[in-house]
ModelCIF file with pLDDT and N, C-alpha, C, O atoms, coordinates in Angstrom:
data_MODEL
#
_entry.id   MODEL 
#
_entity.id                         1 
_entity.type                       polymer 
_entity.pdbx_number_of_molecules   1 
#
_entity_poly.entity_id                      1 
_entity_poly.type                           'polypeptide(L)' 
_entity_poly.nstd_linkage                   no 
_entity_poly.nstd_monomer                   no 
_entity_poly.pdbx_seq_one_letter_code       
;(UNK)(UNK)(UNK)(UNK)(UNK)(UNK)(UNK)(UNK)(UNK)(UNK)(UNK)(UNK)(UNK)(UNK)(UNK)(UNK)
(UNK)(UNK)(UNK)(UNK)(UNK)(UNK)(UNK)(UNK)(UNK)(UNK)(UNK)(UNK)(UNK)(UNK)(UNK)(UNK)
(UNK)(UNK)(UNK)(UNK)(UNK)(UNK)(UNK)(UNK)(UNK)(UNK)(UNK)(UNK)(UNK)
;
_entity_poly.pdbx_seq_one_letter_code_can   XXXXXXXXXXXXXXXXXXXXXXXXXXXXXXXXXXXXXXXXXXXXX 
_entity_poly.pdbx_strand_id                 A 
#
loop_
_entity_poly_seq.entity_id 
_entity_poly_seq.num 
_entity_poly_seq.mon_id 
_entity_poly_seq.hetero 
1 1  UNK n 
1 2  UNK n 
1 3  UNK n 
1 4  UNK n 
1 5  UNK n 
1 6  UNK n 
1 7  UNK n 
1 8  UNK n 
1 9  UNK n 
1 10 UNK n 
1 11 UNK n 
1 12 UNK n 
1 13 UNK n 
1 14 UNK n 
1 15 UNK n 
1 16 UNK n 
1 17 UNK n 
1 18 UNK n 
1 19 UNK n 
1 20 UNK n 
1 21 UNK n 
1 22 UNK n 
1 23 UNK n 
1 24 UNK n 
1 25 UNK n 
1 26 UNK n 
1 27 UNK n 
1 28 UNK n 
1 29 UNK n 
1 30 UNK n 
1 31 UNK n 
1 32 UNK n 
1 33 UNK n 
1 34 UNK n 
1 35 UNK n 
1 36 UNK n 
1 37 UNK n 
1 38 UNK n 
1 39 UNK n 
1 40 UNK n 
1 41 UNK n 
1 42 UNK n 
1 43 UNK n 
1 44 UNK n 
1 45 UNK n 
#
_struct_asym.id          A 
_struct_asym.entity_id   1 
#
loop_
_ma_qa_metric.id 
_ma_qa_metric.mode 
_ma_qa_metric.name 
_ma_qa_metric.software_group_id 
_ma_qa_metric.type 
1 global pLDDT . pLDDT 
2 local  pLDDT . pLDDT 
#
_ma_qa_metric_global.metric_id      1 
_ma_qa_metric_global.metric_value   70.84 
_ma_qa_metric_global.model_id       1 
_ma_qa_metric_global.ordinal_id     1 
#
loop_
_ma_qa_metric_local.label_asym_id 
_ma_qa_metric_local.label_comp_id 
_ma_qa_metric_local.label_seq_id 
_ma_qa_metric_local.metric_id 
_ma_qa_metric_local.metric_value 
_ma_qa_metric_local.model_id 
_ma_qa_metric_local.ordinal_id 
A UNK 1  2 62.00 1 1  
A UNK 2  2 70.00 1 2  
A UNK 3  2 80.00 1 3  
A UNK 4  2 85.00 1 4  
A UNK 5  2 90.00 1 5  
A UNK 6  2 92.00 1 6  
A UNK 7  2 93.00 1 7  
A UNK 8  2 93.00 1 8  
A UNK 9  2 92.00 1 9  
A UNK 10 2 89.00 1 10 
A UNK 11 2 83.00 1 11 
A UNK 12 2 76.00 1 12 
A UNK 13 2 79.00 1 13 
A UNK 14 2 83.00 1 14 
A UNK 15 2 90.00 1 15 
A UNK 16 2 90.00 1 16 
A UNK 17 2 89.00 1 17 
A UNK 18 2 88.00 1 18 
A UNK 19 2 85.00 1 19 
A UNK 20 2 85.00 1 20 
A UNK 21 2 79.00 1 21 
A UNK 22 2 81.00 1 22 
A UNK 23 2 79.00 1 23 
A UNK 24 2 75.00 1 24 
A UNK 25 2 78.00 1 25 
A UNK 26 2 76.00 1 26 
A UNK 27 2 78.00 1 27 
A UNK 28 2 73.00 1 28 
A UNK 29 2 76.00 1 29 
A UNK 30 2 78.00 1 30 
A UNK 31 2 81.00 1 31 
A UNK 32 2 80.00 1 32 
A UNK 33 2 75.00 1 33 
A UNK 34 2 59.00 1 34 
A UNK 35 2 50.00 1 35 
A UNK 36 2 51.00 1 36 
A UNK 37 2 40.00 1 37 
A UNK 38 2 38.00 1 38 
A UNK 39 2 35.00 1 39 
A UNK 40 2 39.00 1 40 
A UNK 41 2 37.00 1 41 
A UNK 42 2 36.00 1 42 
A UNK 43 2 36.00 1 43 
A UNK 44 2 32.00 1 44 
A UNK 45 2 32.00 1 45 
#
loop_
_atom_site.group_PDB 
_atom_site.id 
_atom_site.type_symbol 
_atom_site.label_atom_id 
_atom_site.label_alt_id 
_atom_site.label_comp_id 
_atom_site.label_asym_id 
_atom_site.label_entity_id 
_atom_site.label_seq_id 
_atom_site.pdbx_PDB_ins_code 
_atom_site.Cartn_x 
_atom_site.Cartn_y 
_atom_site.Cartn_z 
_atom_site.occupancy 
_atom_site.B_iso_or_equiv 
_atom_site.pdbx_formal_charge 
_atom_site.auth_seq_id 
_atom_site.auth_comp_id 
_atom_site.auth_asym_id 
_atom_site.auth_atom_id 
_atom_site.pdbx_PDB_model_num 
ATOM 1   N N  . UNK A 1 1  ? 53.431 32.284 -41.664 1.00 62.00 ? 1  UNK A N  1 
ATOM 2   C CA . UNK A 1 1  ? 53.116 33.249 -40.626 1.00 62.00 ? 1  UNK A CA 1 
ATOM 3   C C  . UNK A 1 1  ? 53.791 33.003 -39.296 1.00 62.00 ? 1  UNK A C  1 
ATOM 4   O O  . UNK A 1 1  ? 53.727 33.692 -38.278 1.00 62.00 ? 1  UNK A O  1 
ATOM 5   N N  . UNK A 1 2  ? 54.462 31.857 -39.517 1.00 70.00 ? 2  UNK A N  1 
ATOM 6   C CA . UNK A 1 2  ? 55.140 31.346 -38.075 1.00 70.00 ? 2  UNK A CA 1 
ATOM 7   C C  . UNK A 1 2  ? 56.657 32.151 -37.811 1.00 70.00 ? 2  UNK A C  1 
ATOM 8   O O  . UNK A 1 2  ? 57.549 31.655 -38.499 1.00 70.00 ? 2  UNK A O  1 
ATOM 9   N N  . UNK A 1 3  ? 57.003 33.048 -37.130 1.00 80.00 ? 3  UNK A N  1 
ATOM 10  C CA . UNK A 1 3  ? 58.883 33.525 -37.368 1.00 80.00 ? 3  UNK A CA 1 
ATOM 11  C C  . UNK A 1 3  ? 59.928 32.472 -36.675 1.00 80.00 ? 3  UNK A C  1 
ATOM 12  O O  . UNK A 1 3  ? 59.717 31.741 -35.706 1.00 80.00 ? 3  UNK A O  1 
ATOM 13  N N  . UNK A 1 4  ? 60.465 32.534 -37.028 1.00 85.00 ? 4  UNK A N  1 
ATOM 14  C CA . UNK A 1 4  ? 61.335 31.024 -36.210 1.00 85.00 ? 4  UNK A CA 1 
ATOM 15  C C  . UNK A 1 4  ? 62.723 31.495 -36.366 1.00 85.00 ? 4  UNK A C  1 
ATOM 16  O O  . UNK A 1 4  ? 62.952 31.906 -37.504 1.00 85.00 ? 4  UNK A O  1 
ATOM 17  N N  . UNK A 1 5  ? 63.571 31.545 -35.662 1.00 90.00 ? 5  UNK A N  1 
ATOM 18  C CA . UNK A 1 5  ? 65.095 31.566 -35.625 1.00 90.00 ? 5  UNK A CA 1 
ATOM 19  C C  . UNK A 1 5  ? 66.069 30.139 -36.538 1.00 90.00 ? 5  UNK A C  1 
ATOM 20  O O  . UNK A 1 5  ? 65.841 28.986 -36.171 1.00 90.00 ? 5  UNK A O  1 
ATOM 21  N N  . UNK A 1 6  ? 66.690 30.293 -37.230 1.00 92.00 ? 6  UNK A N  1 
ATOM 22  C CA . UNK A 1 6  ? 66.818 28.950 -38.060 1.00 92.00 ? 6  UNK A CA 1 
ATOM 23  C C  . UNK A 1 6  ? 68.870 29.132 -37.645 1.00 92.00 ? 6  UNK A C  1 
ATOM 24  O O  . UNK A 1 6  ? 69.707 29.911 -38.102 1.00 92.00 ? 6  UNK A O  1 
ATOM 25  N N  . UNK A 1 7  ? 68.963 28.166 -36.757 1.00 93.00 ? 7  UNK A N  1 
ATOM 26  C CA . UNK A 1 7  ? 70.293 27.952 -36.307 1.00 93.00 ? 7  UNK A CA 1 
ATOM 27  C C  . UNK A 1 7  ? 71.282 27.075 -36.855 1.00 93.00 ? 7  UNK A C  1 
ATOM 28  O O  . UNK A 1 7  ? 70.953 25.890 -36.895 1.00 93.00 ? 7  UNK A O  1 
ATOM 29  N N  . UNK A 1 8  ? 72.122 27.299 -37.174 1.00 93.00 ? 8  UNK A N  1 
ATOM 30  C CA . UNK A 1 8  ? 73.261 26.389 -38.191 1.00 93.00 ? 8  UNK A CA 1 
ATOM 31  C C  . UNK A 1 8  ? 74.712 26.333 -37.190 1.00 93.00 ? 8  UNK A C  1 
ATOM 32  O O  . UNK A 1 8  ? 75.321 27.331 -36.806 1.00 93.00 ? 8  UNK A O  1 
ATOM 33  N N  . UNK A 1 9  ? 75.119 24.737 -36.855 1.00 92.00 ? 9  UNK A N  1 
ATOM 34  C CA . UNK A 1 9  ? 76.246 24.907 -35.919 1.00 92.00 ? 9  UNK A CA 1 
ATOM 35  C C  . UNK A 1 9  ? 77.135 23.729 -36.573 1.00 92.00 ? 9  UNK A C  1 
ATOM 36  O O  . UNK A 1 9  ? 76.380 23.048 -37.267 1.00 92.00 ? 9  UNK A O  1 
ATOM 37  N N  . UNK A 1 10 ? 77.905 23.439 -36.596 1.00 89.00 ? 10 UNK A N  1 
ATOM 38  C CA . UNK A 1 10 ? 78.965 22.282 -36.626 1.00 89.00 ? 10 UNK A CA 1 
ATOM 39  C C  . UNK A 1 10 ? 79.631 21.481 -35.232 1.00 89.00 ? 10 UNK A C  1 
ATOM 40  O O  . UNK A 1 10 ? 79.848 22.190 -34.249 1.00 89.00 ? 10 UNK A O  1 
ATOM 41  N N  . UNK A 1 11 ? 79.913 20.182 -35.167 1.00 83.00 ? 11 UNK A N  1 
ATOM 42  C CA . UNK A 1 11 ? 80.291 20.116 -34.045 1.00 83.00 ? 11 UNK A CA 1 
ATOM 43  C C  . UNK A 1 11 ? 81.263 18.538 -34.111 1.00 83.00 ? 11 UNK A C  1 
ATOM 44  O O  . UNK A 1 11 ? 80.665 17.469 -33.990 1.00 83.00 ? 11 UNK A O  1 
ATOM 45  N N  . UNK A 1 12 ? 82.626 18.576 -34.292 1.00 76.00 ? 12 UNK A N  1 
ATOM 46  C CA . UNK A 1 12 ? 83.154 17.387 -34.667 1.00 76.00 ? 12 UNK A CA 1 
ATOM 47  C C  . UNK A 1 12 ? 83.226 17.469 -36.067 1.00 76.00 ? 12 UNK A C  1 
ATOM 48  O O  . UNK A 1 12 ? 83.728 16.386 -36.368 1.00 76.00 ? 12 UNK A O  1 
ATOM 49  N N  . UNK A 1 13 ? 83.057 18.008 -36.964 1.00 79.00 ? 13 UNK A N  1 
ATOM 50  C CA . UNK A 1 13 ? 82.959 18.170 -38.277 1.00 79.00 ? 13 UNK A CA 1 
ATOM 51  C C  . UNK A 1 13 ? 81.284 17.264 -38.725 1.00 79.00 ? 13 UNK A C  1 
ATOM 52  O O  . UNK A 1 13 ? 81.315 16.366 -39.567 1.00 79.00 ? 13 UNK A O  1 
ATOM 53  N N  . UNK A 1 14 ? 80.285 17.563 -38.211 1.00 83.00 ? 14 UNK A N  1 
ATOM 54  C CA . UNK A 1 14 ? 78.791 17.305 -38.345 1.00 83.00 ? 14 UNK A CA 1 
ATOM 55  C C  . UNK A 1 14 ? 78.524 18.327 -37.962 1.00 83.00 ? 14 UNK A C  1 
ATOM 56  O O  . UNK A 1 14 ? 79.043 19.004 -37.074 1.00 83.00 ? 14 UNK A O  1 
ATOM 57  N N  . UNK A 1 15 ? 76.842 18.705 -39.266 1.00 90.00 ? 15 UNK A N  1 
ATOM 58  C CA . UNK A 1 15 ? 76.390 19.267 -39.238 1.00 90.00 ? 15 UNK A CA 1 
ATOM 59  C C  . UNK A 1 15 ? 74.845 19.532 -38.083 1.00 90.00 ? 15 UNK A C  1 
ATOM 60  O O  . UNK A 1 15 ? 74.009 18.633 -37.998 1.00 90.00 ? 15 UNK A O  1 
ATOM 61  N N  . UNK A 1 16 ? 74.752 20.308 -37.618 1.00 90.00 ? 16 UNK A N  1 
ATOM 62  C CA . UNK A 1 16 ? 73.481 20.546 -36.864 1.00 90.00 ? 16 UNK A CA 1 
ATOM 63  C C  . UNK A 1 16 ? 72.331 21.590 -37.257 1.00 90.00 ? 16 UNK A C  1 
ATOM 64  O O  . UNK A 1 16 ? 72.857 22.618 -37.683 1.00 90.00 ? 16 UNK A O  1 
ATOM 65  N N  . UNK A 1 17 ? 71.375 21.639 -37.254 1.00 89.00 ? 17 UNK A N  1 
ATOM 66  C CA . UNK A 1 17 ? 70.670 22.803 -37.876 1.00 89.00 ? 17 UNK A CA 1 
ATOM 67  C C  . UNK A 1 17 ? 69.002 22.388 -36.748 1.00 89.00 ? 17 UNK A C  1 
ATOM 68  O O  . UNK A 1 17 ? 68.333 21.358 -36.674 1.00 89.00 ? 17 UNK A O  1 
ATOM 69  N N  . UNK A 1 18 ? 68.867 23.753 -36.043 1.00 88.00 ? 18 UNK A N  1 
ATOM 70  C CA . UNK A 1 18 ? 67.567 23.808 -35.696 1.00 88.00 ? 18 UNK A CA 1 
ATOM 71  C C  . UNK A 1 18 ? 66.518 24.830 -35.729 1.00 88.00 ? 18 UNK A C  1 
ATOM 72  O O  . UNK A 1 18 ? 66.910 25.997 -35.728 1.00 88.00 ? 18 UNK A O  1 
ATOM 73  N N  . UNK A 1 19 ? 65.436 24.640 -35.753 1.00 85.00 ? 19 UNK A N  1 
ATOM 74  C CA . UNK A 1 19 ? 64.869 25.921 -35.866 1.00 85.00 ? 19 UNK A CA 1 
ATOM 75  C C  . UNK A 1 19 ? 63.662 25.843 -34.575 1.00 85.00 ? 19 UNK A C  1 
ATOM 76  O O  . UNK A 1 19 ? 62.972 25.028 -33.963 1.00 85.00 ? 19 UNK A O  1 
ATOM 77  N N  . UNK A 1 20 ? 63.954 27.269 -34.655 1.00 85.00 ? 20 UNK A N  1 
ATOM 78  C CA . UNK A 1 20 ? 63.355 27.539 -33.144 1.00 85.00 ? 20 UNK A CA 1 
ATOM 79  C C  . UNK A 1 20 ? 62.669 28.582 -32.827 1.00 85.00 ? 20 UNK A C  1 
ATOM 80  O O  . UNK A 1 20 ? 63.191 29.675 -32.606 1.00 85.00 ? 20 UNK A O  1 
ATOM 81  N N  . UNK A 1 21 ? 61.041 28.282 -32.754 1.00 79.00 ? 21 UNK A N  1 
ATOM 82  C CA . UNK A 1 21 ? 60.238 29.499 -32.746 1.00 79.00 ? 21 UNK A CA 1 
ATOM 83  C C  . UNK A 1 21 ? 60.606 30.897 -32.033 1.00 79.00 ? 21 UNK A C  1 
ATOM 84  O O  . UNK A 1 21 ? 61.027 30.888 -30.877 1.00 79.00 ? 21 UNK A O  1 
ATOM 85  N N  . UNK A 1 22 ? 60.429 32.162 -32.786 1.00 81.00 ? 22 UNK A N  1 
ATOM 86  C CA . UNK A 1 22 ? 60.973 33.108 -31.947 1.00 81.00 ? 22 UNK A CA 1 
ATOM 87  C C  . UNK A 1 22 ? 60.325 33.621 -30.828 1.00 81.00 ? 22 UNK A C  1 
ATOM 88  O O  . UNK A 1 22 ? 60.924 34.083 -29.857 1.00 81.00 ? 22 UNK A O  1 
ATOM 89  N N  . UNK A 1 23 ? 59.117 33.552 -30.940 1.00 79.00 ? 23 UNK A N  1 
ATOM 90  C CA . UNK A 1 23 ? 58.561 34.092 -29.780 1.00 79.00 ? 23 UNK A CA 1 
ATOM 91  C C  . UNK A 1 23 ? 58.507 33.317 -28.395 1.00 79.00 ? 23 UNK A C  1 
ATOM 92  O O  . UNK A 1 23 ? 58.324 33.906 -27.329 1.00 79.00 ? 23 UNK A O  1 
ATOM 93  N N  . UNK A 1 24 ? 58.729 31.593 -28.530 1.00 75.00 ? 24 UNK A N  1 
ATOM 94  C CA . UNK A 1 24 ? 58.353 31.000 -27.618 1.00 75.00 ? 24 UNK A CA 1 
ATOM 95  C C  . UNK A 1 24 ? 59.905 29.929 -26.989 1.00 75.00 ? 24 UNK A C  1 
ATOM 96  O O  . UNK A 1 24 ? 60.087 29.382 -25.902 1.00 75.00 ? 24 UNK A O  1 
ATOM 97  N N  . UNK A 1 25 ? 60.760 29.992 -28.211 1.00 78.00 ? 25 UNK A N  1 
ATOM 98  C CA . UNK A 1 25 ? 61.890 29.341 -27.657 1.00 78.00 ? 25 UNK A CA 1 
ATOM 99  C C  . UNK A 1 25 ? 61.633 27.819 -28.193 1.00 78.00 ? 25 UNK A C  1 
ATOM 100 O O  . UNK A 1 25 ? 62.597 27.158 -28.579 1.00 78.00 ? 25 UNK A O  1 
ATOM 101 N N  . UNK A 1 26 ? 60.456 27.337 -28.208 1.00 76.00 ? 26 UNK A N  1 
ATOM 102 C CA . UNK A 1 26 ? 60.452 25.965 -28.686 1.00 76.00 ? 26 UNK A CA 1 
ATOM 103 C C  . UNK A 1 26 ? 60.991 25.711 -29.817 1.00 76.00 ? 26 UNK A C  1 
ATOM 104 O O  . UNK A 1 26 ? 61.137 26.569 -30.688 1.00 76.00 ? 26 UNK A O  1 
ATOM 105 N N  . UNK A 1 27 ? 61.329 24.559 -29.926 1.00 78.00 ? 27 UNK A N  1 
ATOM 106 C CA . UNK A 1 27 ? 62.187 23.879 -31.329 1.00 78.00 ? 27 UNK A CA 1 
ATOM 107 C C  . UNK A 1 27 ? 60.702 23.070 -31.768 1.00 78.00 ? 27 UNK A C  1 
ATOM 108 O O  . UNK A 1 27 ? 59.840 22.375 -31.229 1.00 78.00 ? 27 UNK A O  1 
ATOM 109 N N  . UNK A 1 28 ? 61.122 23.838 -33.545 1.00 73.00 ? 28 UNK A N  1 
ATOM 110 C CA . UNK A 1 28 ? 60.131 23.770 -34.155 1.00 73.00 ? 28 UNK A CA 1 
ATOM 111 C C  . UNK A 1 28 ? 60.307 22.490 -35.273 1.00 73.00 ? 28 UNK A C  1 
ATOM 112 O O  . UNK A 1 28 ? 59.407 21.841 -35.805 1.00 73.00 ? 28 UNK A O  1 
ATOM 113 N N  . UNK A 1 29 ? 61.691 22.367 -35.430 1.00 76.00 ? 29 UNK A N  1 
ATOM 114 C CA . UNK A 1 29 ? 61.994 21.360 -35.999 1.00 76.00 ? 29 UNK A CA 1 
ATOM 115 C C  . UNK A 1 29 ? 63.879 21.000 -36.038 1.00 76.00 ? 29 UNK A C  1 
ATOM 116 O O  . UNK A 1 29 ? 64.699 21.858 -35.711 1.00 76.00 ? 29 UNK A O  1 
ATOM 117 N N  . UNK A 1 30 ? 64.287 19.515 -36.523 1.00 78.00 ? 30 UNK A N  1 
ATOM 118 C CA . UNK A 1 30 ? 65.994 19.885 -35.848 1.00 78.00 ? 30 UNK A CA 1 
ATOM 119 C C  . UNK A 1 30 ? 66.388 18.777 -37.347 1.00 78.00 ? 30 UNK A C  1 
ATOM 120 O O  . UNK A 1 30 ? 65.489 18.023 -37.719 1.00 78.00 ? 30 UNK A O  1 
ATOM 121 N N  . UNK A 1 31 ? 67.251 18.773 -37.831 1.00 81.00 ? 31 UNK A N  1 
ATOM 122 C CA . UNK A 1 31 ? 68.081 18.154 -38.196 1.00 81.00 ? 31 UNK A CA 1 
ATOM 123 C C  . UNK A 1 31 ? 69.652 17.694 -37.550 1.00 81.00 ? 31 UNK A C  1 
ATOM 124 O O  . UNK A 1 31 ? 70.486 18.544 -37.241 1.00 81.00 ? 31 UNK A O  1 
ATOM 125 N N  . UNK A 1 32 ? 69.826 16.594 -37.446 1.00 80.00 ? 32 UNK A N  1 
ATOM 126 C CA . UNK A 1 32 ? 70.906 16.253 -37.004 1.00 80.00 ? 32 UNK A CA 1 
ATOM 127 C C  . UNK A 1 32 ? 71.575 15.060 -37.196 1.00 80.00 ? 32 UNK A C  1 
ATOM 128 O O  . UNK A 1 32 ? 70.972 14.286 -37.940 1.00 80.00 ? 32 UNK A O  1 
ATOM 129 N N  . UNK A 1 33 ? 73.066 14.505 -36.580 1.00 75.00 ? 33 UNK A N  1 
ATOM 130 C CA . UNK A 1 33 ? 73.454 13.542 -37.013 1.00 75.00 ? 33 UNK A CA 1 
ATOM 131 C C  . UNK A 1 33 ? 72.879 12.322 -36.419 1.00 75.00 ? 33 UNK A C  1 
ATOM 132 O O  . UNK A 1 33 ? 72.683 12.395 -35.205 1.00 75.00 ? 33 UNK A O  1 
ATOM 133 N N  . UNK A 1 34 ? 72.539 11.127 -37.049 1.00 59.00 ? 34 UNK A N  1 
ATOM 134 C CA . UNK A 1 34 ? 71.782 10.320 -36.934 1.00 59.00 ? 34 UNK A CA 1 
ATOM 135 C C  . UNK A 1 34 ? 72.523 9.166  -35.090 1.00 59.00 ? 34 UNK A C  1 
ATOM 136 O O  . UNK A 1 34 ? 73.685 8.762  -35.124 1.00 59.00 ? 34 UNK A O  1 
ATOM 137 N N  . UNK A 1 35 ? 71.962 8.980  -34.276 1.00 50.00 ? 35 UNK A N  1 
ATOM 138 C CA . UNK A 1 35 ? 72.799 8.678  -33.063 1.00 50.00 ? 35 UNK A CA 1 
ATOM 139 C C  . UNK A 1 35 ? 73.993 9.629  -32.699 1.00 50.00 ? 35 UNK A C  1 
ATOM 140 O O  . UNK A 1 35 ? 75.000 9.088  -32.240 1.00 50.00 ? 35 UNK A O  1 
ATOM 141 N N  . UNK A 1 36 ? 73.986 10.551 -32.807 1.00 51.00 ? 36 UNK A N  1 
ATOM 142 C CA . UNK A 1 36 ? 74.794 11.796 -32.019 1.00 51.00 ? 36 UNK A CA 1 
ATOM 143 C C  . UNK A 1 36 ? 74.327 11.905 -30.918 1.00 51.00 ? 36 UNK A C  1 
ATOM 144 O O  . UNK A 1 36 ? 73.162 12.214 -30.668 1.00 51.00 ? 36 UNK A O  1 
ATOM 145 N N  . UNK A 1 37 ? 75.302 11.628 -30.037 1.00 40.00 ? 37 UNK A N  1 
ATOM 146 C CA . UNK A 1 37 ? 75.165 11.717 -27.908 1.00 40.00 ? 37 UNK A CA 1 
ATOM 147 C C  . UNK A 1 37 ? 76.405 12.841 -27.820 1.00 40.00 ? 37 UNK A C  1 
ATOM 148 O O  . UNK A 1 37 ? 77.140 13.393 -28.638 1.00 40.00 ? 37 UNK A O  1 
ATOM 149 N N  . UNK A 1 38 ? 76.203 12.872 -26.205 1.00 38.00 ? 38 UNK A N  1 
ATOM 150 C CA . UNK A 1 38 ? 77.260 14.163 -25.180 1.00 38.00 ? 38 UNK A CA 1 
ATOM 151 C C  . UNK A 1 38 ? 78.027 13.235 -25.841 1.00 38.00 ? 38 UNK A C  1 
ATOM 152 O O  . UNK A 1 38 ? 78.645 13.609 -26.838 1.00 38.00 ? 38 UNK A O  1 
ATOM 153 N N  . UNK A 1 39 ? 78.125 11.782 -25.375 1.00 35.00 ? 39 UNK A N  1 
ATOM 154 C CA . UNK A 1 39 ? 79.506 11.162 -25.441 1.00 35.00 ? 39 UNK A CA 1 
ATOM 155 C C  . UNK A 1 39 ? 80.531 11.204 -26.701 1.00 35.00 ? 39 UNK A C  1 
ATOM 156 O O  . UNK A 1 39 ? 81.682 11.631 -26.617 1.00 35.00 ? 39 UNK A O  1 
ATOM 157 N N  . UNK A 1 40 ? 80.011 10.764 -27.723 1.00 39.00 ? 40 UNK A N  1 
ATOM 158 C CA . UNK A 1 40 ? 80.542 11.386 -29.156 1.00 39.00 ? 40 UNK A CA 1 
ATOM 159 C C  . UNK A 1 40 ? 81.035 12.892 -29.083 1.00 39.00 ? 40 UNK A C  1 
ATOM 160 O O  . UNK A 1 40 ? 82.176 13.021 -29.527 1.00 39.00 ? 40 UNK A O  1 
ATOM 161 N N  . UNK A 1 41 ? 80.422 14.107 -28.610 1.00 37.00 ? 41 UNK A N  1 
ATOM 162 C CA . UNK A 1 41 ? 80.928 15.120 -28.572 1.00 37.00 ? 41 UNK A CA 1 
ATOM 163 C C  . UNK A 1 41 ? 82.130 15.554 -27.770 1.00 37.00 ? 41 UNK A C  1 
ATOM 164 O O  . UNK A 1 41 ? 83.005 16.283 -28.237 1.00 37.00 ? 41 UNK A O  1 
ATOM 165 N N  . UNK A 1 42 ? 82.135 15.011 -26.377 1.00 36.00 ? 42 UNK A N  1 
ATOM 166 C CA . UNK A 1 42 ? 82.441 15.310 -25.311 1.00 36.00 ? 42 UNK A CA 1 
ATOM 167 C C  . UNK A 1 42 ? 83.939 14.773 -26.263 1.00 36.00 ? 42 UNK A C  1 
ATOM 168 O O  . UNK A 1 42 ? 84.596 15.782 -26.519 1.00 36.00 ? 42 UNK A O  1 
ATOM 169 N N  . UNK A 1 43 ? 84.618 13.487 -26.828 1.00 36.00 ? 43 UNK A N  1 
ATOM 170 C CA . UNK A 1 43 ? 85.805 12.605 -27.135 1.00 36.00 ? 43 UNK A CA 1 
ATOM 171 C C  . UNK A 1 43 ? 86.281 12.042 -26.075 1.00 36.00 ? 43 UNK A C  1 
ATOM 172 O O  . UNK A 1 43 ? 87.479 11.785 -25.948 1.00 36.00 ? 43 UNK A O  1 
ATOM 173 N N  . UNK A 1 44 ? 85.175 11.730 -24.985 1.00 32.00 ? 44 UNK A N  1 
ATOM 174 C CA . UNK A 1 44 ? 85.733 11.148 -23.817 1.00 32.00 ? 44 UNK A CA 1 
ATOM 175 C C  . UNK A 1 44 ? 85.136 9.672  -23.626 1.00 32.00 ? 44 UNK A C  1 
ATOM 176 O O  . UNK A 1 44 ? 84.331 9.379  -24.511 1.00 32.00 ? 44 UNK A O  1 
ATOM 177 N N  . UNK A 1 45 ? 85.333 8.787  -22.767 1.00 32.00 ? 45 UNK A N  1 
ATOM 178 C CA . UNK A 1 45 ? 84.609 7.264  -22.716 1.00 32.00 ? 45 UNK A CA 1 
ATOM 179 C C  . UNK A 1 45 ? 83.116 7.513  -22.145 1.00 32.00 ? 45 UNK A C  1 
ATOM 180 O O  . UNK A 1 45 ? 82.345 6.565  -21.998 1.00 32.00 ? 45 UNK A O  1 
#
């Protein structure tokens, strides 16, 4: 009964996936890569 937005992104070649209630914006639950930071993304020091 809950509607949730279920988001699928890539980033660096890793996967991201969150889901995120629709009515309220909160993240309802996330999968992601295990120690993934800005810094890893960013490819900077």
């Amino acid at each position: 009964g809950q509607d949730y937005y279920r988001v699928e992104f890539t980033a660096l070649g890793e996967p991201y996936a969150y889901d995120i209630d629709a009515l309220t914006g909160v993240i309802i639950d996330a999968d992601v890569p295990a120690g993934s930071t800005r810094a890893d993304l960013d490819g900077a020091g």
